[in-house]
C-alpha atoms as a PDB file:
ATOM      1  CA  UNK A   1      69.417 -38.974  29.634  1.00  0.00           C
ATOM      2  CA  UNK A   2      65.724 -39.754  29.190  1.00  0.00           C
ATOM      3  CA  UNK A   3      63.133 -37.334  30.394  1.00  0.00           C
ATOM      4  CA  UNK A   4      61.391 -38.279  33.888  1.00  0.00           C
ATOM      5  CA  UNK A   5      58.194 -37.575  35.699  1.00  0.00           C
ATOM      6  CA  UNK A   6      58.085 -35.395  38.658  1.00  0.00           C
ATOM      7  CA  UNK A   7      57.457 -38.503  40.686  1.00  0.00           C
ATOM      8  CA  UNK A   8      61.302 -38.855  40.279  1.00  0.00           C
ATOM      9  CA  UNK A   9      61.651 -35.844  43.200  1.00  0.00           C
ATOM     10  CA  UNK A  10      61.547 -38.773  45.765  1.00  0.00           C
ATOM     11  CA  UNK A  11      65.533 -40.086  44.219  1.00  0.00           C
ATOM     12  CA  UNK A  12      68.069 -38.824  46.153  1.00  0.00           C
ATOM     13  CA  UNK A  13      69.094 -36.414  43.507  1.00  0.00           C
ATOM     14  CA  UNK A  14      65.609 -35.019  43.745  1.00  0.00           C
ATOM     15  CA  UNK A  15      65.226 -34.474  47.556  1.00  0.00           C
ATOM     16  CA  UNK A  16      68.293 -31.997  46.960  1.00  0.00           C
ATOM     17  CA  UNK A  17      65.758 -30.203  45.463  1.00  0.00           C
ATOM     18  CA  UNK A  18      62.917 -30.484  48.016  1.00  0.00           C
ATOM     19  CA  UNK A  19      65.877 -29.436  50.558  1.00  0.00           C
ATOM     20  CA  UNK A  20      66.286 -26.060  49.486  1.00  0.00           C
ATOM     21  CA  UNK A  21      62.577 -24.905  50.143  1.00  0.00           C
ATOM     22  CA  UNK A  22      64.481 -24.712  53.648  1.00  0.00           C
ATOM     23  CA  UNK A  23      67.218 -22.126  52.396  1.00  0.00           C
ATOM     24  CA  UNK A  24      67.164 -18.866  54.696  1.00  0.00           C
ATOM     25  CA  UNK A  25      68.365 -15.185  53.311  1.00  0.00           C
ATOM     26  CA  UNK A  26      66.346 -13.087  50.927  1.00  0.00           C
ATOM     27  CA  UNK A  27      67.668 -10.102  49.112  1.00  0.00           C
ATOM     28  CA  UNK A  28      64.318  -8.403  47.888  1.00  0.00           C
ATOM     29  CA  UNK A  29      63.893  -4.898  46.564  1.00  0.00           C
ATOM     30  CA  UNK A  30      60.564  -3.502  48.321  1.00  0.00           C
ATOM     31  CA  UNK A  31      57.638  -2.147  46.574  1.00  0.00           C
ATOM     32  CA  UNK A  32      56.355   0.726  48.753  1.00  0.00           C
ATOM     33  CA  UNK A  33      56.992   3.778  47.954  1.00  0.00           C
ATOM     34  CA  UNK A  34      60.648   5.315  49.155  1.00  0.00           C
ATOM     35  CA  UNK A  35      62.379   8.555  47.902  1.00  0.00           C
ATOM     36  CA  UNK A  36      62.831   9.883  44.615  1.00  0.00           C
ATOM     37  CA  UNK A  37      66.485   9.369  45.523  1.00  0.00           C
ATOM     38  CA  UNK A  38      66.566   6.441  46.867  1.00  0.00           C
ATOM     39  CA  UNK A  39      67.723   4.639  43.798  1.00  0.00           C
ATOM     40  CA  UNK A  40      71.913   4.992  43.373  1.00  0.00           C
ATOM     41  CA  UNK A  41      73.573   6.930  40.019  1.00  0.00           C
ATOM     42  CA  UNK A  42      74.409   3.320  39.590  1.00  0.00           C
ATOM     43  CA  UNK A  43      77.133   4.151  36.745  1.00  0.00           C
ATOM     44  CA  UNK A  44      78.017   7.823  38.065  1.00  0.00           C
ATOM     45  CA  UNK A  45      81.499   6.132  39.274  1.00  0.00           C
ATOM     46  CA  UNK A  46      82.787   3.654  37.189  1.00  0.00           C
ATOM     47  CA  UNK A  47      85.418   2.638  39.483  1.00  0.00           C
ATOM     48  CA  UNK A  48      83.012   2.160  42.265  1.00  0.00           C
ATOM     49  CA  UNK A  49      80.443  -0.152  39.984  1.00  0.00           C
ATOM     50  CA  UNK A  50      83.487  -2.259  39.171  1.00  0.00           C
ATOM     51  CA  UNK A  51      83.796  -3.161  43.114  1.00  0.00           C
ATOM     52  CA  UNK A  52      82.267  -6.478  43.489  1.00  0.00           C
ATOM     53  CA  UNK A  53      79.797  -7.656  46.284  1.00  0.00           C
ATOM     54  CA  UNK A  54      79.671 -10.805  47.377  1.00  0.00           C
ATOM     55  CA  UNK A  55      77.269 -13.501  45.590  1.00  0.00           C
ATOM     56  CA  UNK A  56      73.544 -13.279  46.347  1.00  0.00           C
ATOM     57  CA  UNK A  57      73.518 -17.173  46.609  1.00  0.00           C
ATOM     58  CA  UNK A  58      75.821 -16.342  49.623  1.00  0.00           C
ATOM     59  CA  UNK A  59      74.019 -13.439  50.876  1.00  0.00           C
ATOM     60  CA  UNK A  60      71.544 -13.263  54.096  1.00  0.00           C
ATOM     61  CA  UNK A  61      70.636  -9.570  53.779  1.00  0.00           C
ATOM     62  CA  UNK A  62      67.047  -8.803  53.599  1.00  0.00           C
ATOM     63  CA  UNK A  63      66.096  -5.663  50.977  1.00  0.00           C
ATOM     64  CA  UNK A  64      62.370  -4.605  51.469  1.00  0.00           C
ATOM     65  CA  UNK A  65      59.921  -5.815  53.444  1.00  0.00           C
ATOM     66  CA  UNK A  66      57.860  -8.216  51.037  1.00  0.00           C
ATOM     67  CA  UNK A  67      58.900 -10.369  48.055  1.00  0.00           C
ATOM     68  CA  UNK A  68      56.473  -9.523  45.543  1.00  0.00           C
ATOM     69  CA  UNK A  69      56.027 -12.171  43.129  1.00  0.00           C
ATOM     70  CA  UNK A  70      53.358 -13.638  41.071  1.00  0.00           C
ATOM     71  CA  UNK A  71      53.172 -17.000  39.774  1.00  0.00           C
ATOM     72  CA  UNK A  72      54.028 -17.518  36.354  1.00  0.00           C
ATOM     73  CA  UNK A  73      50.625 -19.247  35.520  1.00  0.00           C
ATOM     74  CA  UNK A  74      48.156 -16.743  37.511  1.00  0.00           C
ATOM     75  CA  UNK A  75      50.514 -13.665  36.004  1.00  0.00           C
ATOM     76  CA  UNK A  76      48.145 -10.849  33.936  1.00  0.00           C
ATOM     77  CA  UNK A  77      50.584  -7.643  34.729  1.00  0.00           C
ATOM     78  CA  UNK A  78      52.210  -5.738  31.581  1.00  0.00           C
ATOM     79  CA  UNK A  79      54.562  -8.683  30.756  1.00  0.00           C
ATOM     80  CA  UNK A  80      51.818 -11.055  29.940  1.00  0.00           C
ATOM     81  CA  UNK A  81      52.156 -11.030  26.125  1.00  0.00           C
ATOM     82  CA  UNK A  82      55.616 -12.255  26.114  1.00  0.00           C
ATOM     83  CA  UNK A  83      55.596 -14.312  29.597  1.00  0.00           C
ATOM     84  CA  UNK A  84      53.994 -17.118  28.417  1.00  0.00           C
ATOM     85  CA  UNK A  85      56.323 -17.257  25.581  1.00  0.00           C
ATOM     86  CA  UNK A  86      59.551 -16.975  27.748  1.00  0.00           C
ATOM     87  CA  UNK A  87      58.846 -18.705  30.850  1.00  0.00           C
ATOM     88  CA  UNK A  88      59.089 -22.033  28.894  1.00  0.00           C
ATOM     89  CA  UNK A  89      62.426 -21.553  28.764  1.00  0.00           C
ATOM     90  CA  UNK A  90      63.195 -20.720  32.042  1.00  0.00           C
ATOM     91  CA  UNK A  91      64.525 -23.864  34.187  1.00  0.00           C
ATOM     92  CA  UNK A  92      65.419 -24.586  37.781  1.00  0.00           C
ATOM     93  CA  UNK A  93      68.691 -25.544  38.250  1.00  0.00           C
ATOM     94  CA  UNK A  94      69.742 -28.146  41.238  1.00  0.00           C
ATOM     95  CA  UNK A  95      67.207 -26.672  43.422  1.00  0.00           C
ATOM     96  CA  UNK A  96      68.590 -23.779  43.934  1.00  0.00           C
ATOM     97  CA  UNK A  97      69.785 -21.525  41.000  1.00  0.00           C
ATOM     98  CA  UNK A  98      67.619 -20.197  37.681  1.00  0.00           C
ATOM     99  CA  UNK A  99      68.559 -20.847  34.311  1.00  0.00           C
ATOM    100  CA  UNK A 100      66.789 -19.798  31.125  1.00  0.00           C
ATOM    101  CA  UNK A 101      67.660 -22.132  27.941  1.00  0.00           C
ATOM    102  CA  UNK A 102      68.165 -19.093  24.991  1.00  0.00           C
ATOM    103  CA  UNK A 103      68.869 -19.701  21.449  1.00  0.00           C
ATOM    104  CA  UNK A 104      72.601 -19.441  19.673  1.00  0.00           C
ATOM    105  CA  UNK A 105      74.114 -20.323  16.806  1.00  0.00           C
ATOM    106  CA  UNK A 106      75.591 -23.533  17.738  1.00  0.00           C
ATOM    107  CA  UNK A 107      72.610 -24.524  19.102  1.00  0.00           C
ATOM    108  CA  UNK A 108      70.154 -23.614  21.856  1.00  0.00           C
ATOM    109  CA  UNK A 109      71.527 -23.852  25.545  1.00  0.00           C
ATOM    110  CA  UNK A 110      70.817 -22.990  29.282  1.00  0.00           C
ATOM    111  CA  UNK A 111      72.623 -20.241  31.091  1.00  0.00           C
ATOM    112  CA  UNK A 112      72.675 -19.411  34.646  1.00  0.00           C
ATOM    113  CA  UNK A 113      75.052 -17.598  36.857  1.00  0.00           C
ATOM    114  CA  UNK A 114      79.056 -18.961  37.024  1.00  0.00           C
ATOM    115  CA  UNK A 115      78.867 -18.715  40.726  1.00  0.00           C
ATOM    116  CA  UNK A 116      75.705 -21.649  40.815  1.00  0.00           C
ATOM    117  CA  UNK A 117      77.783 -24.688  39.073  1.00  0.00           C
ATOM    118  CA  UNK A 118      80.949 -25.233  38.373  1.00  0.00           C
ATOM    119  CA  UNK A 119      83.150 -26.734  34.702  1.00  0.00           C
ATOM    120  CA  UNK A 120      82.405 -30.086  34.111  1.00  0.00           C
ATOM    121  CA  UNK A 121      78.914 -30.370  36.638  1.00  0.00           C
ATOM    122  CA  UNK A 122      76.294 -32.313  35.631  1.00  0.00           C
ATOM    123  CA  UNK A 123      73.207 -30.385  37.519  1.00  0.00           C
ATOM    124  CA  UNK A 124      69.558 -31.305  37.668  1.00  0.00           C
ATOM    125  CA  UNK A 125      67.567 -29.373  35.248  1.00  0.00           C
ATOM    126  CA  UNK A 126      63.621 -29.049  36.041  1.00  0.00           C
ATOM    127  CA  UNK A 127      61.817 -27.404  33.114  1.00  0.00           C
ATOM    128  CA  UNK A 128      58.149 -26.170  33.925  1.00  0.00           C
ATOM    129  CA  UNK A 129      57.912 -26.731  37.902  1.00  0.00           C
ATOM    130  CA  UNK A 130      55.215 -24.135  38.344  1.00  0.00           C
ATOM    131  CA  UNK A 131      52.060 -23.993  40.501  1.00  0.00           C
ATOM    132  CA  UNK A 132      49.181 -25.298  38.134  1.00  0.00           C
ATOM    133  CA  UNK A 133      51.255 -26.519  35.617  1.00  0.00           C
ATOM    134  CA  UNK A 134      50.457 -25.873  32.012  1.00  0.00           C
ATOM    135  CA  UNK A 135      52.276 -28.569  30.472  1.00  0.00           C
ATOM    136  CA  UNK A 136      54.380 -31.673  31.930  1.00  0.00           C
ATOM    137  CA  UNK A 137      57.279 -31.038  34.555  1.00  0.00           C
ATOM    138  CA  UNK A 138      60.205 -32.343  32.313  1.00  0.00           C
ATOM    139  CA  UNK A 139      63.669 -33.605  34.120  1.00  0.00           C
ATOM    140  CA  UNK A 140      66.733 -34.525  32.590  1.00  0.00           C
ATOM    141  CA  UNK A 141      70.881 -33.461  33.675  1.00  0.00           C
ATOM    142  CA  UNK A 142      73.019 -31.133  31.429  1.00  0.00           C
ATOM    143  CA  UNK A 143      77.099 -30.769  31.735  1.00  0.00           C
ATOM    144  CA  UNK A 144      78.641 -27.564  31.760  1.00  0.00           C
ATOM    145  CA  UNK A 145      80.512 -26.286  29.141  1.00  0.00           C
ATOM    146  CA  UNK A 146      81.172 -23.341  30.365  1.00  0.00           C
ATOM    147  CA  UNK A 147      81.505 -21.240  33.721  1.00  0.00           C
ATOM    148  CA  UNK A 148      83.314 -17.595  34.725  1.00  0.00           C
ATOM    149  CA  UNK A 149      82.984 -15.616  37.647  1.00  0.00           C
ATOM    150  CA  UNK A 150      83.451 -12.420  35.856  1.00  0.00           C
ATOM    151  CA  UNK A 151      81.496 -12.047  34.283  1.00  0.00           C
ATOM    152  CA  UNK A 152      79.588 -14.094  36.132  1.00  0.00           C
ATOM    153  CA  UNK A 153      78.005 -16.951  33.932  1.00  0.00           C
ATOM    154  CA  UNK A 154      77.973 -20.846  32.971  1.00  0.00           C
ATOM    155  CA  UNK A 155      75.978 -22.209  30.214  1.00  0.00           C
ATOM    156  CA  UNK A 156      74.656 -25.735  30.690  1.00  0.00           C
ATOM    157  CA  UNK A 157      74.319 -28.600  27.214  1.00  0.00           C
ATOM    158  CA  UNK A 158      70.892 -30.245  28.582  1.00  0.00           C
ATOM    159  CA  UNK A 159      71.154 -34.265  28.249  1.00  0.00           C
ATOM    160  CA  UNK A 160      67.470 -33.834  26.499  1.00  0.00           C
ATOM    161  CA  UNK A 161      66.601 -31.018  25.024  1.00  0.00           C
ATOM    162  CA  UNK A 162      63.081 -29.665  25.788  1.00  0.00           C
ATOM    163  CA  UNK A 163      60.407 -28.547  23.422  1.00  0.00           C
ATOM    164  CA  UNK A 164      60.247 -25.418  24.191  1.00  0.00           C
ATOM    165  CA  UNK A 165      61.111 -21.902  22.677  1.00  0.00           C
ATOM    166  CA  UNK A 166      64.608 -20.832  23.093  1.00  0.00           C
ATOM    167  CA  UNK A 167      64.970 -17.079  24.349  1.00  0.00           C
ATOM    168  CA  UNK A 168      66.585 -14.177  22.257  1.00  0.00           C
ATOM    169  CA  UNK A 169      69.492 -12.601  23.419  1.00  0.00           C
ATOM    170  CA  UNK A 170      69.414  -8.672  23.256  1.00  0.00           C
ATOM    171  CA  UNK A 171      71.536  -5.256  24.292  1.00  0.00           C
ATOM    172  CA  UNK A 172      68.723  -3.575  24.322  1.00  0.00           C
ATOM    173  CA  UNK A 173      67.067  -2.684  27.658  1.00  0.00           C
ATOM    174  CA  UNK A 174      63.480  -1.281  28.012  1.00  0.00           C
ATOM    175  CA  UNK A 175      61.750   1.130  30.619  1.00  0.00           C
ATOM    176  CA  UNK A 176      60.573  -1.878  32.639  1.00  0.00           C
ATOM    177  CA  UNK A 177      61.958  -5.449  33.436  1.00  0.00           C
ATOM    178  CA  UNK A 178      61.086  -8.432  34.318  1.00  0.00           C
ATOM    179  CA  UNK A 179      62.640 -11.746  35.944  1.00  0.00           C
ATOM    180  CA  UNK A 180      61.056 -14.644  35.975  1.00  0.00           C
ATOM    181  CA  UNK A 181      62.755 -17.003  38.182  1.00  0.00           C
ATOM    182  CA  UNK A 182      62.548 -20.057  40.636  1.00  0.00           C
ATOM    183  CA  UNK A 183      63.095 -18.026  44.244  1.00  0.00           C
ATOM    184  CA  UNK A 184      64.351 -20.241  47.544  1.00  0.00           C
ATOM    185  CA  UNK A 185      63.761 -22.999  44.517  1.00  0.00           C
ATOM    186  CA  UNK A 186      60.345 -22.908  44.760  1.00  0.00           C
ATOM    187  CA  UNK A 187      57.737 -22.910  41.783  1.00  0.00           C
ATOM    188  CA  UNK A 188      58.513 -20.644  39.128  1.00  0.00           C
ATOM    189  CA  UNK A 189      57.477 -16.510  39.226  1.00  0.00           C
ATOM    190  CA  UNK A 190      57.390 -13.846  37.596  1.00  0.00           C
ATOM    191  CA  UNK A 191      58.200  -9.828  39.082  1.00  0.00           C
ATOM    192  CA  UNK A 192      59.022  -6.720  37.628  1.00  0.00           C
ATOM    193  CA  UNK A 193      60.948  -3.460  38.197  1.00  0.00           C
ATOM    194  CA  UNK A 194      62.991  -0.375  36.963  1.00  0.00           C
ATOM    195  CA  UNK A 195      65.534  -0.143  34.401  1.00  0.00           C
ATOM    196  CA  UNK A 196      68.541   1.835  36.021  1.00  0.00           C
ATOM    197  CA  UNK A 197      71.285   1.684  33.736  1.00  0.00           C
ATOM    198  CA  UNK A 198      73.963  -0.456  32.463  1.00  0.00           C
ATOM    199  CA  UNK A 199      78.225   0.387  32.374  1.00  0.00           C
ATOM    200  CA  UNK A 200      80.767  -1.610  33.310  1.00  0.00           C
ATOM    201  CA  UNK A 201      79.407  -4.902  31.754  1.00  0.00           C
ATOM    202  CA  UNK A 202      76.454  -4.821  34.196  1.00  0.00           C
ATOM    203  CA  UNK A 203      72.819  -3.793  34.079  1.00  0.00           C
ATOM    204  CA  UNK A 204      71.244  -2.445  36.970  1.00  0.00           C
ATOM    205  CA  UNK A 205      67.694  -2.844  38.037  1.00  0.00           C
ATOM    206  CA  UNK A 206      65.302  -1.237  41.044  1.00  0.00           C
ATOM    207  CA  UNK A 207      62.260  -2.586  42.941  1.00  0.00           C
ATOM    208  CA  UNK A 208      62.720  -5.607  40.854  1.00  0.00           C
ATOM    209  CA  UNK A 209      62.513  -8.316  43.388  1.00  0.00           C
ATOM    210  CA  UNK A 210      64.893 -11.601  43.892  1.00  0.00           C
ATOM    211  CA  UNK A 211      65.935 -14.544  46.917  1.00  0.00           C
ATOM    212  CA  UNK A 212      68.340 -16.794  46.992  1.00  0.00           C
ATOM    213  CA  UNK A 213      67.505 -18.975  44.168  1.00  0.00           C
ATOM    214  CA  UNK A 214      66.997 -16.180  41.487  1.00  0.00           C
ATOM    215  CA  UNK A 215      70.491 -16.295  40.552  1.00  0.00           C
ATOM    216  CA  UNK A 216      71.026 -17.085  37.306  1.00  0.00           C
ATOM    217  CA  UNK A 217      67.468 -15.832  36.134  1.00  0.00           C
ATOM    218  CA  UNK A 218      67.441 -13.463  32.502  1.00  0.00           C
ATOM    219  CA  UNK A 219      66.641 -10.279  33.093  1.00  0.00           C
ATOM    220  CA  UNK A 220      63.798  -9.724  30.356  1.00  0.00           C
ATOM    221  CA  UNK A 221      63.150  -6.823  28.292  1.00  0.00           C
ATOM    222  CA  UNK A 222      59.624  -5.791  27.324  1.00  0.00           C
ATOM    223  CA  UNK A 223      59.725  -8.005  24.090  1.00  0.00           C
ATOM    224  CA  UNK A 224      60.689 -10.697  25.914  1.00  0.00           C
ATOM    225  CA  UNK A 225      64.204 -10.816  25.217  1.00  0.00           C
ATOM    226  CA  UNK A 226      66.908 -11.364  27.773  1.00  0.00           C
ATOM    227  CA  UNK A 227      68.784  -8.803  28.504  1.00  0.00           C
ATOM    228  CA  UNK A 228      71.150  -9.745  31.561  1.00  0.00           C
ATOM    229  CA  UNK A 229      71.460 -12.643  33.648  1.00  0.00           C
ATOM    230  CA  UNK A 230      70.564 -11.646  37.441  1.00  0.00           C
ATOM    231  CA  UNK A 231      73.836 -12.356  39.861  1.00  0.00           C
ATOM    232  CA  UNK A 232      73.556  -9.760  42.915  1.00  0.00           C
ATOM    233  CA  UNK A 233      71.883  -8.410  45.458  1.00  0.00           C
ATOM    234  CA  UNK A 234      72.099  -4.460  46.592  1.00  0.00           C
ATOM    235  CA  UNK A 235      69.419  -3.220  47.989  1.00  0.00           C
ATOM    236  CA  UNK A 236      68.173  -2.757  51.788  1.00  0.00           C
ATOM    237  CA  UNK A 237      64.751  -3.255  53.931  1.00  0.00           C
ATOM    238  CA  UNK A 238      63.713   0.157  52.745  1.00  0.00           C
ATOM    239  CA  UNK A 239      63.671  -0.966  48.979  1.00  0.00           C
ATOM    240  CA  UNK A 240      66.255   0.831  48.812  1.00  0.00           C
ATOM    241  CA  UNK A 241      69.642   0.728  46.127  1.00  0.00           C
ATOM    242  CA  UNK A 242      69.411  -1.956  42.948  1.00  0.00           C
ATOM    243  CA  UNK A 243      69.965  -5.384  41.857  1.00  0.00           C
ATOM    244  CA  UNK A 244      71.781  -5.961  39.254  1.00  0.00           C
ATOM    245  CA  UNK A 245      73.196  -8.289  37.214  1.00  0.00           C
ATOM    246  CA  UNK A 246      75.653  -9.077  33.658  1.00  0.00           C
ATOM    247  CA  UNK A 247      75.008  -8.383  30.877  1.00  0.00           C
ATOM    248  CA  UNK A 248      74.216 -10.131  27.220  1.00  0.00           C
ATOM    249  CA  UNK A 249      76.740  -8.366  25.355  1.00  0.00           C
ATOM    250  CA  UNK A 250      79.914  -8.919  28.754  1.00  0.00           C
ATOM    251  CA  UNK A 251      78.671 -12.690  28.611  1.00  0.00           C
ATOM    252  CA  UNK A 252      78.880 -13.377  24.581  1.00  0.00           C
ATOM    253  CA  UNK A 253      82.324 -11.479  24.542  1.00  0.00           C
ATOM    254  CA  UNK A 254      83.278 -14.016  26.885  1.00  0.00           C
ATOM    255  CA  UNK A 255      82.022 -16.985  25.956  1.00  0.00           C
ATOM    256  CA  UNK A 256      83.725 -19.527  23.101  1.00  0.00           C
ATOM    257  CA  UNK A 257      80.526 -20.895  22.166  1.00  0.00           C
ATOM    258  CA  UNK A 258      78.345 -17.835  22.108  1.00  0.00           C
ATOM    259  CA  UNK A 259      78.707 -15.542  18.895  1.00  0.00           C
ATOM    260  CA  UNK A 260      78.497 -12.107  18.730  1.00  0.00           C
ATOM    261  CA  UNK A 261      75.182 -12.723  15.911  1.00  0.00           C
ATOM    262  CA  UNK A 262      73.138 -14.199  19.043  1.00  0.00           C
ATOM    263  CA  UNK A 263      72.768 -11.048  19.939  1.00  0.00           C
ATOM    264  CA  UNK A 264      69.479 -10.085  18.008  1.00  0.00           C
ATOM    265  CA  UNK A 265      69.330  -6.722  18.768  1.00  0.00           C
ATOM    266  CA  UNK A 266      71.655  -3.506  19.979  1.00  0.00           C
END
């Protein structure tokens, strides 16, 4: 399918887009301060981090009082060097999902969380909706080749493939994180936060904030790298617990069209 102009919004297919600036529910890790132990021993109990909470797409639980994002274009924070680089890549997925495209062997393509599409789909992919814009906002469809709930994942084949640098996949987390992401659908931003830990085939993540609408978004290492694809929710209105999310190395394992050589680093 042929690239269109953003004009094409006004289709059908695009007001499902609009429609979703009207989704309710946030799940938001909150930046003041709270405890020193307010943050979980996230892999102290492996039995416990296997238990699995429901969705954040489905969730309606507010964590922390404020969402702090920044968008992608007006972003100068400690990701900047690699931001600019990555957030190409990242895409906005039928209104109301993230997806970044990332590079592989068989050829670059987009994945998002399993729980946002299902086998077969043929979502709406929106590459570069941002406030001020530094390029053209680029639509075309992609089908889904792929989609698991656990661990939870789907990679999409776009119709048209943008020109944009594909992200690296990597094991190997940093001190800080980053996610940037399309929240409630809306224009795309950038936040950061703490790395936790990772066991069980999931990385966790604190004061890192998300919505509805982050799902699906690549949890970003300091060289830009992704990490993790964000899934959940855990955290409450006193910032409070972790997000967290699956990681690179559970999703390749998993995958038939991923390799374990996409993986650039461990």
């Amino acid at each position: 399918m042929a690239l269109r102009p953003l004009e094409s919004f006004m289709s059908p297919r695009g007001r499902i887009l609009a429609g979703t600036f009207l989704l309710l529910g946030l799940t938001a890790c909150g930046k003041q301060k709270v405890p020193a132990d307010s943050h979980p021993a996230v892999c102290e109990s492996p039995t416990a981090s296997r238990v699995r909470q429901p969705s954040e797409v489905s969730g309606l639980t507010q964590c922390g009082p404020i969402a702090d994002f920044t968008p992608i274009n007006s972003y100068q924070g400690e990701f900047a060097d690699v931001a600019q680089t990555a957030e190409d890549a990242v895409v906005l997925i039928d209104g109301r999902c993230t997806g970044t495209l990332i590079e592989a062997s068989a050829g670059p393509v987009v994945v998002t969380a399993g729980h946002c599409v299902a086998l077969g789909d043929r979502p709406l992919l929106v590459f570069n909706f941002e406030d001020q814009p530094d390029g053209d906002t680029l639509i075309t469809e992609g089908t889904v080749i792929e989609q698991s709930l656990e661990p939870d994942y789907a990679l999409i084949h776009p119709d048209a493939m943008p020109k944009v640098t594909p992200v690296l996949l990597t094991a190997v987390p940093s001190e800080r994180l980053a996610i940037i992401q399309h929240p409630r659908g809306k224009p795309k931003v950038i936040a950061e936060g703490e790395y936790l830990d990772a066991c069980n085939s999931l990385v966790y993540y604190a004061d890192l904030d998300t919505l509805v609408g982050s799902s699906g978004a690549g949890v970003l290492n300091r060289q830009g790298q992704l990490l993790g694809i964000h899934t959940d929710g855990d955290c409450d209105e006193t910032g409070r617990g972790a997000n967290r999310g699956w990681t690179t190395e559970a999703i390749v394992a998993a995958s038939p069209y991923l390799v374990d050589a996409d993986i650039v680093a461990r």
